[in-house]
C-alpha atoms as a PDB file:
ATOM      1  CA  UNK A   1      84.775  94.023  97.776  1.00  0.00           C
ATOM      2  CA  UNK A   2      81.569  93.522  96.045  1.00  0.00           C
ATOM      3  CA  UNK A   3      78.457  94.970  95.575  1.00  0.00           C
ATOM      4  CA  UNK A   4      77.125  97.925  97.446  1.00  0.00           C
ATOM      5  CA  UNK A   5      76.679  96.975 100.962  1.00  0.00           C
ATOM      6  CA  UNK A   6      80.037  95.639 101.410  1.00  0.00           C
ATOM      7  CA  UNK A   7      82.068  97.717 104.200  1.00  0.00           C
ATOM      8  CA  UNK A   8      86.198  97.624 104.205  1.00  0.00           C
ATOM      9  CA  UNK A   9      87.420  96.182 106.843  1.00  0.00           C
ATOM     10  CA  UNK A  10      88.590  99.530 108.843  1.00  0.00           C
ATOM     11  CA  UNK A  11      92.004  97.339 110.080  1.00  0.00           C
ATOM     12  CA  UNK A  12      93.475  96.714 106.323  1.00  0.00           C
ATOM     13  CA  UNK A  13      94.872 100.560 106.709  1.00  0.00           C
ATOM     14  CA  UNK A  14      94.530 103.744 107.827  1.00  0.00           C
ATOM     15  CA  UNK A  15      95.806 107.288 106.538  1.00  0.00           C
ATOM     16  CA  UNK A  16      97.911 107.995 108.888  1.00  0.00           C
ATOM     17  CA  UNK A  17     100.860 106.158 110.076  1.00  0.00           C
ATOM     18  CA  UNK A  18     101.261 105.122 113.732  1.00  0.00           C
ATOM     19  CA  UNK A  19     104.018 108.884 114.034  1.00  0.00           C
ATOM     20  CA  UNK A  20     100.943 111.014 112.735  1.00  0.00           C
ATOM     21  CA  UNK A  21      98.534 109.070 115.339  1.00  0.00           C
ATOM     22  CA  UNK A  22     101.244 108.957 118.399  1.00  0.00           C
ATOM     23  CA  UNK A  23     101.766 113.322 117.509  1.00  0.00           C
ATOM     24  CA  UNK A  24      98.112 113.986 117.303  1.00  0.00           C
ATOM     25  CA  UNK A  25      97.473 111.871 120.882  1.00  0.00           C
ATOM     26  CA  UNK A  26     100.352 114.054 122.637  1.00  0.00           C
ATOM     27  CA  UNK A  27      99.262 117.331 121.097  1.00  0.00           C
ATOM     28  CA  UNK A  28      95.423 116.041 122.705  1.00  0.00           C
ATOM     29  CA  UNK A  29      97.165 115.611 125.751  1.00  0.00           C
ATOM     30  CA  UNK A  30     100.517 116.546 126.416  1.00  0.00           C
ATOM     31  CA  UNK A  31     101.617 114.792 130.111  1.00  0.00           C
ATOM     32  CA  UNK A  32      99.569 111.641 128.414  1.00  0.00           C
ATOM     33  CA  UNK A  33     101.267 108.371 129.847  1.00  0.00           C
ATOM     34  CA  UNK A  34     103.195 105.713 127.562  1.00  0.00           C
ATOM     35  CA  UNK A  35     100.591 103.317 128.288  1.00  0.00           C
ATOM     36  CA  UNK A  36      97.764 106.069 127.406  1.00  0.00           C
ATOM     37  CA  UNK A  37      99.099 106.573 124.107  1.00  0.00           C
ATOM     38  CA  UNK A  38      99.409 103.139 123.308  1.00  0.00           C
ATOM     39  CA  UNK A  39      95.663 102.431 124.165  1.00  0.00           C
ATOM     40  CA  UNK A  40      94.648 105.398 122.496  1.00  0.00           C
ATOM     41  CA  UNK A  41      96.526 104.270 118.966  1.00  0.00           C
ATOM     42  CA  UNK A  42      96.348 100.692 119.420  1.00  0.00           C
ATOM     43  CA  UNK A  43     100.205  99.689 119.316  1.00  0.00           C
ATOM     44  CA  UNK A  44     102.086  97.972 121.854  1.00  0.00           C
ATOM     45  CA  UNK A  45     104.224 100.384 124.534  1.00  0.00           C
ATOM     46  CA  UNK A  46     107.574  99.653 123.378  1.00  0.00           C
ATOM     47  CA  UNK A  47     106.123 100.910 119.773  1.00  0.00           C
ATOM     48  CA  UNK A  48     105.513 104.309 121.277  1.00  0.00           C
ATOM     49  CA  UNK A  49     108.361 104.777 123.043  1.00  0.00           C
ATOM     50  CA  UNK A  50     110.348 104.308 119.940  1.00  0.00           C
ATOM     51  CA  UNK A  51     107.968 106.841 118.312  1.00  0.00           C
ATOM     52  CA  UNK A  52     108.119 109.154 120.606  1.00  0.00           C
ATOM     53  CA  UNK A  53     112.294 108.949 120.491  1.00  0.00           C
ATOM     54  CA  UNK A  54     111.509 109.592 116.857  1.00  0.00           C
ATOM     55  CA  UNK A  55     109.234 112.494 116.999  1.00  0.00           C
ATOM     56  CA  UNK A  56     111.847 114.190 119.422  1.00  0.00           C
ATOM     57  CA  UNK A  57     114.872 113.381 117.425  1.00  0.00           C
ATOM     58  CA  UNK A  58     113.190 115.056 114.729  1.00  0.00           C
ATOM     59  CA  UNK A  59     112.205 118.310 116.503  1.00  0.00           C
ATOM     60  CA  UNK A  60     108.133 117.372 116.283  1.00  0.00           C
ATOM     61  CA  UNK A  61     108.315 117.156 120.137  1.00  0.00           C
ATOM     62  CA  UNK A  62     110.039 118.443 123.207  1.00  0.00           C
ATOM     63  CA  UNK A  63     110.146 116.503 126.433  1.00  0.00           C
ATOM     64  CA  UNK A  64     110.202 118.066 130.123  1.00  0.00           C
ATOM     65  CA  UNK A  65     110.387 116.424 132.971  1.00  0.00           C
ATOM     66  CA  UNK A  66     107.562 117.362 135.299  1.00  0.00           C
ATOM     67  CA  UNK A  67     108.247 115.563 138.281  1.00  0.00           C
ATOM     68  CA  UNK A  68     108.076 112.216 137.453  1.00  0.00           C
ATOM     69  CA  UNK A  69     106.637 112.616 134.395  1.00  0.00           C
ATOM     70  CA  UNK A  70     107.170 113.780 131.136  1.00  0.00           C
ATOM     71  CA  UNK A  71     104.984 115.981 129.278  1.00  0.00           C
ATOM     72  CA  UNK A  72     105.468 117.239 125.497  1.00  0.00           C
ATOM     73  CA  UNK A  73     105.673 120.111 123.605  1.00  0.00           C
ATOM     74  CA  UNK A  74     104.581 119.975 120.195  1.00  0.00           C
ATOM     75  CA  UNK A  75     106.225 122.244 116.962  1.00  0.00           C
ATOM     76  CA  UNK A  76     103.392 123.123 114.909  1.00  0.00           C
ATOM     77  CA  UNK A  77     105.601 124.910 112.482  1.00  0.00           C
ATOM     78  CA  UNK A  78     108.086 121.958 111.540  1.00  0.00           C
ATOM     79  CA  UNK A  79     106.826 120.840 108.131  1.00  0.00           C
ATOM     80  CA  UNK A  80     105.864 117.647 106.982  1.00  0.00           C
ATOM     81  CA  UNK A  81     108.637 115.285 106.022  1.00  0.00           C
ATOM     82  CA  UNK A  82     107.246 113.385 102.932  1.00  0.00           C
ATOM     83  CA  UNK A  83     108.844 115.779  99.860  1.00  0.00           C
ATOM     84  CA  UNK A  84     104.964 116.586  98.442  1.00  0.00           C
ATOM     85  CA  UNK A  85     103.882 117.779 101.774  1.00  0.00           C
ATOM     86  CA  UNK A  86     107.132 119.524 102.814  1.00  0.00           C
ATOM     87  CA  UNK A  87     105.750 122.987 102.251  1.00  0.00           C
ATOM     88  CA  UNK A  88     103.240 122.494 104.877  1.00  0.00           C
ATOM     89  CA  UNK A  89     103.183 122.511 108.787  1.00  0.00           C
ATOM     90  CA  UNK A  90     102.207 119.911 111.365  1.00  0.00           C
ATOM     91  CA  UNK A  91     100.205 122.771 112.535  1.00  0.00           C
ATOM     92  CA  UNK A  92      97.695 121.879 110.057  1.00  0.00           C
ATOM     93  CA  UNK A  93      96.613 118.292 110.418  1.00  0.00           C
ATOM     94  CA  UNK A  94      97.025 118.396 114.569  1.00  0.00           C
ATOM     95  CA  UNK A  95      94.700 121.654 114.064  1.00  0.00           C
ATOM     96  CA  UNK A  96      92.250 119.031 112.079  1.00  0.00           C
ATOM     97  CA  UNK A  97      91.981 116.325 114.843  1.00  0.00           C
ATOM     98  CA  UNK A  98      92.259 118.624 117.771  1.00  0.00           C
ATOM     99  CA  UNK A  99      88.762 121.161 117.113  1.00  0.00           C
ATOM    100  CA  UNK A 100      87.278 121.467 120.128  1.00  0.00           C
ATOM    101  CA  UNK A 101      84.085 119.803 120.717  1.00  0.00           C
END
């Protein structure tokens, strides 16, 4: 990138990973489906489902079965898994992106 007026291209990379997108999209909305998730972050389906199997195996989400749906629970208080952010909950960042507007 060169001179001034030059803008990044916003696809090179992003802060968050696709986990920290996928958690802030079900703590938005928490019956959101597959499909909405994946729209919303811009991955494929499959990609979230394996996410979301993540985020649960880890304890960042609960699933319930509400009828033929699922809907999530976030844990806010589970800290961040990355050793120099360890001492500080999810709580934080979802609080960040979810301000209401």
């Amino acid at each position: 990138m060169t001179g001034g007026d030059a803008q990044p291209d916003s696809r090179e990379w992003t802060f968050l990973t696709n986990h920290g997108h996928v958690l802030i999209c079900v703590h938005r909305n928490p019956r959101a489906l597959v499909r909405e998730i994946a729209i919303n972050v811009g991955i494929t389906e499959r990609s979230v489902q394996g996410i979301l199997l993540d985020l649960e195996a880890a304890g960042y989400l609960t699933r319930d079965r509400v009828g033929r749906r699922n809907a999530y629970r976030v844990n806010p208080a589970l800290a961040f898994r990355h050793p120099s952010e360890a001492m500080q909950p999810v709580g934080e960042l979802l609080r960040i992106f979810t301000v209401d507007d």
